[in-house]
N, C-alpha and C. Protein backbone atom coordinates (compact mmCIF):
# COMPACT_ATOMS: atom_id res chain seq x y z
N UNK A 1 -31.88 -5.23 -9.79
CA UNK A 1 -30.60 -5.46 -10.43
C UNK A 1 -30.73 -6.67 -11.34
N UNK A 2 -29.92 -6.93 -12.38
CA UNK A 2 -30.28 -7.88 -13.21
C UNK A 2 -28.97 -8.61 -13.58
N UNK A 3 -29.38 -9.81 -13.30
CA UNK A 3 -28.62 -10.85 -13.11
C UNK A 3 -27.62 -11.23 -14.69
N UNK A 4 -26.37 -11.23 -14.49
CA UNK A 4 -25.48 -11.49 -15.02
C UNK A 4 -25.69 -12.54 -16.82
N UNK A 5 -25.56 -12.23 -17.71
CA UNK A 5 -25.76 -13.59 -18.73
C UNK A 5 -24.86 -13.44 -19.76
N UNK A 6 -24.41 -14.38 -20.60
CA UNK A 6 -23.38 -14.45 -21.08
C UNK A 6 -23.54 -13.56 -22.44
N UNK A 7 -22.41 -12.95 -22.80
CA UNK A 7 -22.92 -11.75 -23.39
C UNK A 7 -23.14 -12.33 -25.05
N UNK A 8 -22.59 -13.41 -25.24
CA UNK A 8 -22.59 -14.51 -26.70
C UNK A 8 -24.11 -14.70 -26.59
N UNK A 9 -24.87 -15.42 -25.58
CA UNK A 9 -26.28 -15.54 -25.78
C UNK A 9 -27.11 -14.40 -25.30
N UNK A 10 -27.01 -13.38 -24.60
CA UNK A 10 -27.52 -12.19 -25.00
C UNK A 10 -27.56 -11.51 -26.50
N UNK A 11 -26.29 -11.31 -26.74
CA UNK A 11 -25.92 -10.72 -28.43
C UNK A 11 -27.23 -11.51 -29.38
N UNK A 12 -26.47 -12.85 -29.16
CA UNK A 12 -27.69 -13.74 -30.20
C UNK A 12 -28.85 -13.49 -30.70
N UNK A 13 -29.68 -13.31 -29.36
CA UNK A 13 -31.10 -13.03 -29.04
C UNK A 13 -31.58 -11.30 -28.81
N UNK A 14 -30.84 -10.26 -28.32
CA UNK A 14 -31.19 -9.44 -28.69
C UNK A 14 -30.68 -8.60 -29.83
N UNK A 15 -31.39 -7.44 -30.36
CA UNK A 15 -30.93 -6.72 -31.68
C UNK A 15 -29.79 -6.03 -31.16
N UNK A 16 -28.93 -6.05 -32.65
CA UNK A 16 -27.80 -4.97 -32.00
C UNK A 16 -28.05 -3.59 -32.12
N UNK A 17 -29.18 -3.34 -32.52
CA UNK A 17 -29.37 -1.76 -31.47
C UNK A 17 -28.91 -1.49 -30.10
N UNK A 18 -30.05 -2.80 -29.56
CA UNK A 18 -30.17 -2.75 -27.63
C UNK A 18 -28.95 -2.91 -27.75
N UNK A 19 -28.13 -3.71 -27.97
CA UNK A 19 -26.63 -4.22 -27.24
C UNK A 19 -25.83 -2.87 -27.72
N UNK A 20 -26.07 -2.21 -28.54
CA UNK A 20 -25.02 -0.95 -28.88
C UNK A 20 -25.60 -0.11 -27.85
N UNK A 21 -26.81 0.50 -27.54
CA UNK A 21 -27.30 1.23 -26.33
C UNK A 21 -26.76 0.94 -24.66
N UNK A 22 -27.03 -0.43 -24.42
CA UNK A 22 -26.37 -0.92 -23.37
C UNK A 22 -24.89 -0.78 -23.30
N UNK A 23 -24.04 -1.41 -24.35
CA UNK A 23 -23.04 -0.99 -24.42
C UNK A 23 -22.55 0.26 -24.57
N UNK A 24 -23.01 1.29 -25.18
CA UNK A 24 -22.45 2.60 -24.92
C UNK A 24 -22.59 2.98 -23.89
N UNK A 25 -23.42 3.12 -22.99
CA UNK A 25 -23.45 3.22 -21.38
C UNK A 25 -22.78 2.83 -20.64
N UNK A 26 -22.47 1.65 -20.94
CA UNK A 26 -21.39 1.10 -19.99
C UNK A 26 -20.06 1.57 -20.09
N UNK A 27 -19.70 1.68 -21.74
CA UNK A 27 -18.51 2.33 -21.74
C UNK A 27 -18.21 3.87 -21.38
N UNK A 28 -19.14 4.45 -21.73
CA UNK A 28 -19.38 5.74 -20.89
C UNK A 28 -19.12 6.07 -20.05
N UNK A 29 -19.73 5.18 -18.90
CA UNK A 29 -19.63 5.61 -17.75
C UNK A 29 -19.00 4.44 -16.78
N UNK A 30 -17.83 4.14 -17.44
CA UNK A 30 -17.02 2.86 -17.12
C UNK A 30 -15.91 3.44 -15.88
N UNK A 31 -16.09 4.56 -16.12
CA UNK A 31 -15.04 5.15 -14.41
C UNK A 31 -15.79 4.97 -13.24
N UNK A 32 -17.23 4.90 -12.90
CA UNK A 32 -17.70 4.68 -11.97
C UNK A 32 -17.37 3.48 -11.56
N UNK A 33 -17.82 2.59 -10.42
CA UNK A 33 -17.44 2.03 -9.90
C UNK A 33 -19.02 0.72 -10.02
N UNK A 34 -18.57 -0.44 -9.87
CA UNK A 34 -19.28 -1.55 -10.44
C UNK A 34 -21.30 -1.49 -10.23
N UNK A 35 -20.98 -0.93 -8.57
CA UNK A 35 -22.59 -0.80 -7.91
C UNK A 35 -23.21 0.48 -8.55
N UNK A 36 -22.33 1.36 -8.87
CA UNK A 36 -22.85 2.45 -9.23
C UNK A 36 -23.23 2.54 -10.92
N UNK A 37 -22.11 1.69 -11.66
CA UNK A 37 -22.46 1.60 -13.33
C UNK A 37 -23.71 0.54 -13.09
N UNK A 38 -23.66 -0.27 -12.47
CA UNK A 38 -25.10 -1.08 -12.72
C UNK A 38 -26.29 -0.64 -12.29
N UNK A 39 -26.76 0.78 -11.53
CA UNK A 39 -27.60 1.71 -11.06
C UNK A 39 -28.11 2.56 -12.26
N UNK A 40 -26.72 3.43 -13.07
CA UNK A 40 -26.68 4.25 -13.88
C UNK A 40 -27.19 3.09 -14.92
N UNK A 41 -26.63 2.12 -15.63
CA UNK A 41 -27.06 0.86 -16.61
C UNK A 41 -28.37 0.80 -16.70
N UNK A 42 -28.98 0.10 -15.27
CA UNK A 42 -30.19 -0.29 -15.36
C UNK A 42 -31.64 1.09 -15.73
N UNK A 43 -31.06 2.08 -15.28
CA UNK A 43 -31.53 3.38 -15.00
C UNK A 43 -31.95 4.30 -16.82
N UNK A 44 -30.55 4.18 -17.40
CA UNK A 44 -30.65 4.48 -18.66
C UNK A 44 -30.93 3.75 -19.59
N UNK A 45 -30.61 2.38 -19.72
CA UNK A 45 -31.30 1.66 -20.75
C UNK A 45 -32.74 0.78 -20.11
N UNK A 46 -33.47 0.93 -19.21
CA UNK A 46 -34.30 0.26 -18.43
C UNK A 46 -35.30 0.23 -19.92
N UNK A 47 -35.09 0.78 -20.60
CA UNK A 47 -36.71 -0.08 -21.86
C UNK A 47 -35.31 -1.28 -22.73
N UNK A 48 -33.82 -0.91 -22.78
CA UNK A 48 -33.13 -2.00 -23.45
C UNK A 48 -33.06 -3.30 -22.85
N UNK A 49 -33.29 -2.95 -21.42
CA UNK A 49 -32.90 -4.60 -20.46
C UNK A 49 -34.52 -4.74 -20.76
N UNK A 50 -35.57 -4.13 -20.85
CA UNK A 50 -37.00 -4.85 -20.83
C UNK A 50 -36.79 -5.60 -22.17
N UNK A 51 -36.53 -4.71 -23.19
CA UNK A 51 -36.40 -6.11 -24.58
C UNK A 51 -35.81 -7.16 -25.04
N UNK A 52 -34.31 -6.88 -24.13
CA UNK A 52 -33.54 -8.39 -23.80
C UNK A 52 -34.34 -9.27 -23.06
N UNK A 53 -34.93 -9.33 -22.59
CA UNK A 53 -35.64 -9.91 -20.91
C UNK A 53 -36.87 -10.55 -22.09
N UNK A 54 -37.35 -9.36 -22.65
CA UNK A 54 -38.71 -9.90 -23.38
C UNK A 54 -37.94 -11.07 -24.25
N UNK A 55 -36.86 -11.20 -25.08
CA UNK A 55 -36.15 -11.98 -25.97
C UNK A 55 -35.87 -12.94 -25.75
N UNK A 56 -35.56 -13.81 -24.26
CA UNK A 56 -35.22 -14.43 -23.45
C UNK A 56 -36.55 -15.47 -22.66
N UNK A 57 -37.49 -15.83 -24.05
CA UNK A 57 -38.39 -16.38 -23.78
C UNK A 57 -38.68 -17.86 -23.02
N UNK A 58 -37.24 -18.48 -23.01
CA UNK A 58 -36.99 -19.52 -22.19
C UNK A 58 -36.63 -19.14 -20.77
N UNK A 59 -36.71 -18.35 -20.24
CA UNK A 59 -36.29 -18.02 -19.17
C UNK A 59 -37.53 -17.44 -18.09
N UNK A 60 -37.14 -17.87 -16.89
CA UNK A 60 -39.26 -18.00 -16.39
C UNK A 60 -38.53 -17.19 -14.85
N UNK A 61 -38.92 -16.79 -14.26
CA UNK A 61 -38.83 -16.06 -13.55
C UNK A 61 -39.56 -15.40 -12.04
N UNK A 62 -39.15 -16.29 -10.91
CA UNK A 62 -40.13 -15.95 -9.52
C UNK A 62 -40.33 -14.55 -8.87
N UNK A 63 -41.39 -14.44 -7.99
CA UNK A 63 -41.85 -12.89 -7.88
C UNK A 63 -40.30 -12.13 -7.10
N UNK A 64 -39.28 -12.80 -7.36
CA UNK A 64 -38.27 -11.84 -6.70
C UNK A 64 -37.45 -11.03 -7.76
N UNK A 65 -37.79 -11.58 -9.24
CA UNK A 65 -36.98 -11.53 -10.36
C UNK A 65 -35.89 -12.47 -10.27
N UNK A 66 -36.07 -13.77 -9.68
CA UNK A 66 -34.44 -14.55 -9.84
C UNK A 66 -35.15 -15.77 -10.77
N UNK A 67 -34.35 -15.94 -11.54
CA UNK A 67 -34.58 -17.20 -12.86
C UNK A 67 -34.98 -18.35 -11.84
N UNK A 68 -36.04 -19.19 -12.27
CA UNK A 68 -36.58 -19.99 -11.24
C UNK A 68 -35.19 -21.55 -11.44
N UNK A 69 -34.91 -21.62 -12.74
CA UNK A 69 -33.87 -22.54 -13.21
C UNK A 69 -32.38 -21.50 -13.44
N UNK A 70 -31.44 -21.94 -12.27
CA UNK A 70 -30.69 -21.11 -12.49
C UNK A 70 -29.86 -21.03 -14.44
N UNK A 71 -29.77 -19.76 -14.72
CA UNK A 71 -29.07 -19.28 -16.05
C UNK A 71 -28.15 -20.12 -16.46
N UNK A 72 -27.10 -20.92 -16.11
CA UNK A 72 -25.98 -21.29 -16.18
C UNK A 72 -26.51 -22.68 -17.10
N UNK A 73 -27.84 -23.07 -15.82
CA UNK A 73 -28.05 -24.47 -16.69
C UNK A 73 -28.97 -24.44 -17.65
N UNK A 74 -29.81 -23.17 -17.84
CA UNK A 74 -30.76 -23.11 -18.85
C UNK A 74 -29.61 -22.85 -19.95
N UNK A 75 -28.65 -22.10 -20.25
CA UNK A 75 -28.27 -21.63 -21.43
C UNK A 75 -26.53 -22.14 -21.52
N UNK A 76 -26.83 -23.38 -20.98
CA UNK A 76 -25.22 -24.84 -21.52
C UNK A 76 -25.27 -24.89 -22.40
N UNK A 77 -26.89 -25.37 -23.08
CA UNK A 77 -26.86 -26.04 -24.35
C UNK A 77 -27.29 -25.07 -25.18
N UNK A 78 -27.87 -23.53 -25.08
CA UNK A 78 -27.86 -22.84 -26.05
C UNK A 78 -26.35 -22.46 -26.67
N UNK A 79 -25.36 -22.45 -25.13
CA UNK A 79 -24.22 -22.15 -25.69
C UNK A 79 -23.34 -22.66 -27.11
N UNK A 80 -23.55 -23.96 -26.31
CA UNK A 80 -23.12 -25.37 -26.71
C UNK A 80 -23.58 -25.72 -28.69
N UNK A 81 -24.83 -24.46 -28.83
CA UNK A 81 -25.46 -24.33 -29.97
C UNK A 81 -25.17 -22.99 -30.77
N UNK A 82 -23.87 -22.18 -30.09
CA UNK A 82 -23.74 -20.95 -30.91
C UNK A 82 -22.41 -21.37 -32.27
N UNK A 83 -22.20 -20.50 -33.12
CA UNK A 83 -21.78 -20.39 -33.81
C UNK A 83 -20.29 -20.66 -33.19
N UNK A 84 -19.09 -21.44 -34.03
CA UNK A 84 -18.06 -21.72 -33.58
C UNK A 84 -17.15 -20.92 -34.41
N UNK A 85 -15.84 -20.54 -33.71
CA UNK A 85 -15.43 -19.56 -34.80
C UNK A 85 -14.13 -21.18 -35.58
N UNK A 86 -13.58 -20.84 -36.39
CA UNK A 86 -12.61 -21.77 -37.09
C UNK A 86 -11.20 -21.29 -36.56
C-alpha cells in the first residue's frame, strides 16, 4: 500500500499523464469503499505509482517500503517552495 503524499507535491513532480491515469481510477471507481479503491488503485495504475515513486528522488526508503524520514518532514520545505496562488 502506498503511503499518503500531498497531492500539490506529487502533481509537481510527476507528469500529468500519470496523475490523469491515477486520477481517473480513482474517480471511477470512487463507490467502492477506501481499502478496496486503494487495492483496485494500486492494482491498475501499479507502472503510474512506479513513476511517481521513481520522481520522488529525495525520498529513501527501508526494506518495508516506509520512508526512512517520515514524508511530512521531508516535503515542509518543498511545500513551503511551491507556487503561491495571488
Amino acid at each position: 500500500m502506498f503511503t499518503a503524499v500531498p497531492c500539490e507535491i506529487m502533481g509537481a513532480k510527476a507528469s500529468n499523464e500519470v496523475m490523469g491515469t491515477i486520477n481517473h481510477v480513482l474517480k471511477e471507481n470512487s463507490y467502492h469503499g477506501a481499502e478496496e479503491l486503494a487495492e483496485i488503485s494500486e492494482r491498475l495504475c501499479k507502472t503510474a505509482y512506479e513513476e511517481v515513486l521513481s520522481e520522488l528522488t529525495d525520498v529513501k526508503f527501508n526494506q518495508e517500503g516506509q520512508p526512512i524520514v517520515p514524508l511530512e518532514k521531508l516535503w515542509q520545505k518543498e511545500e513551503e517552495q511551491l507556487p503561491k496562488e495571488d
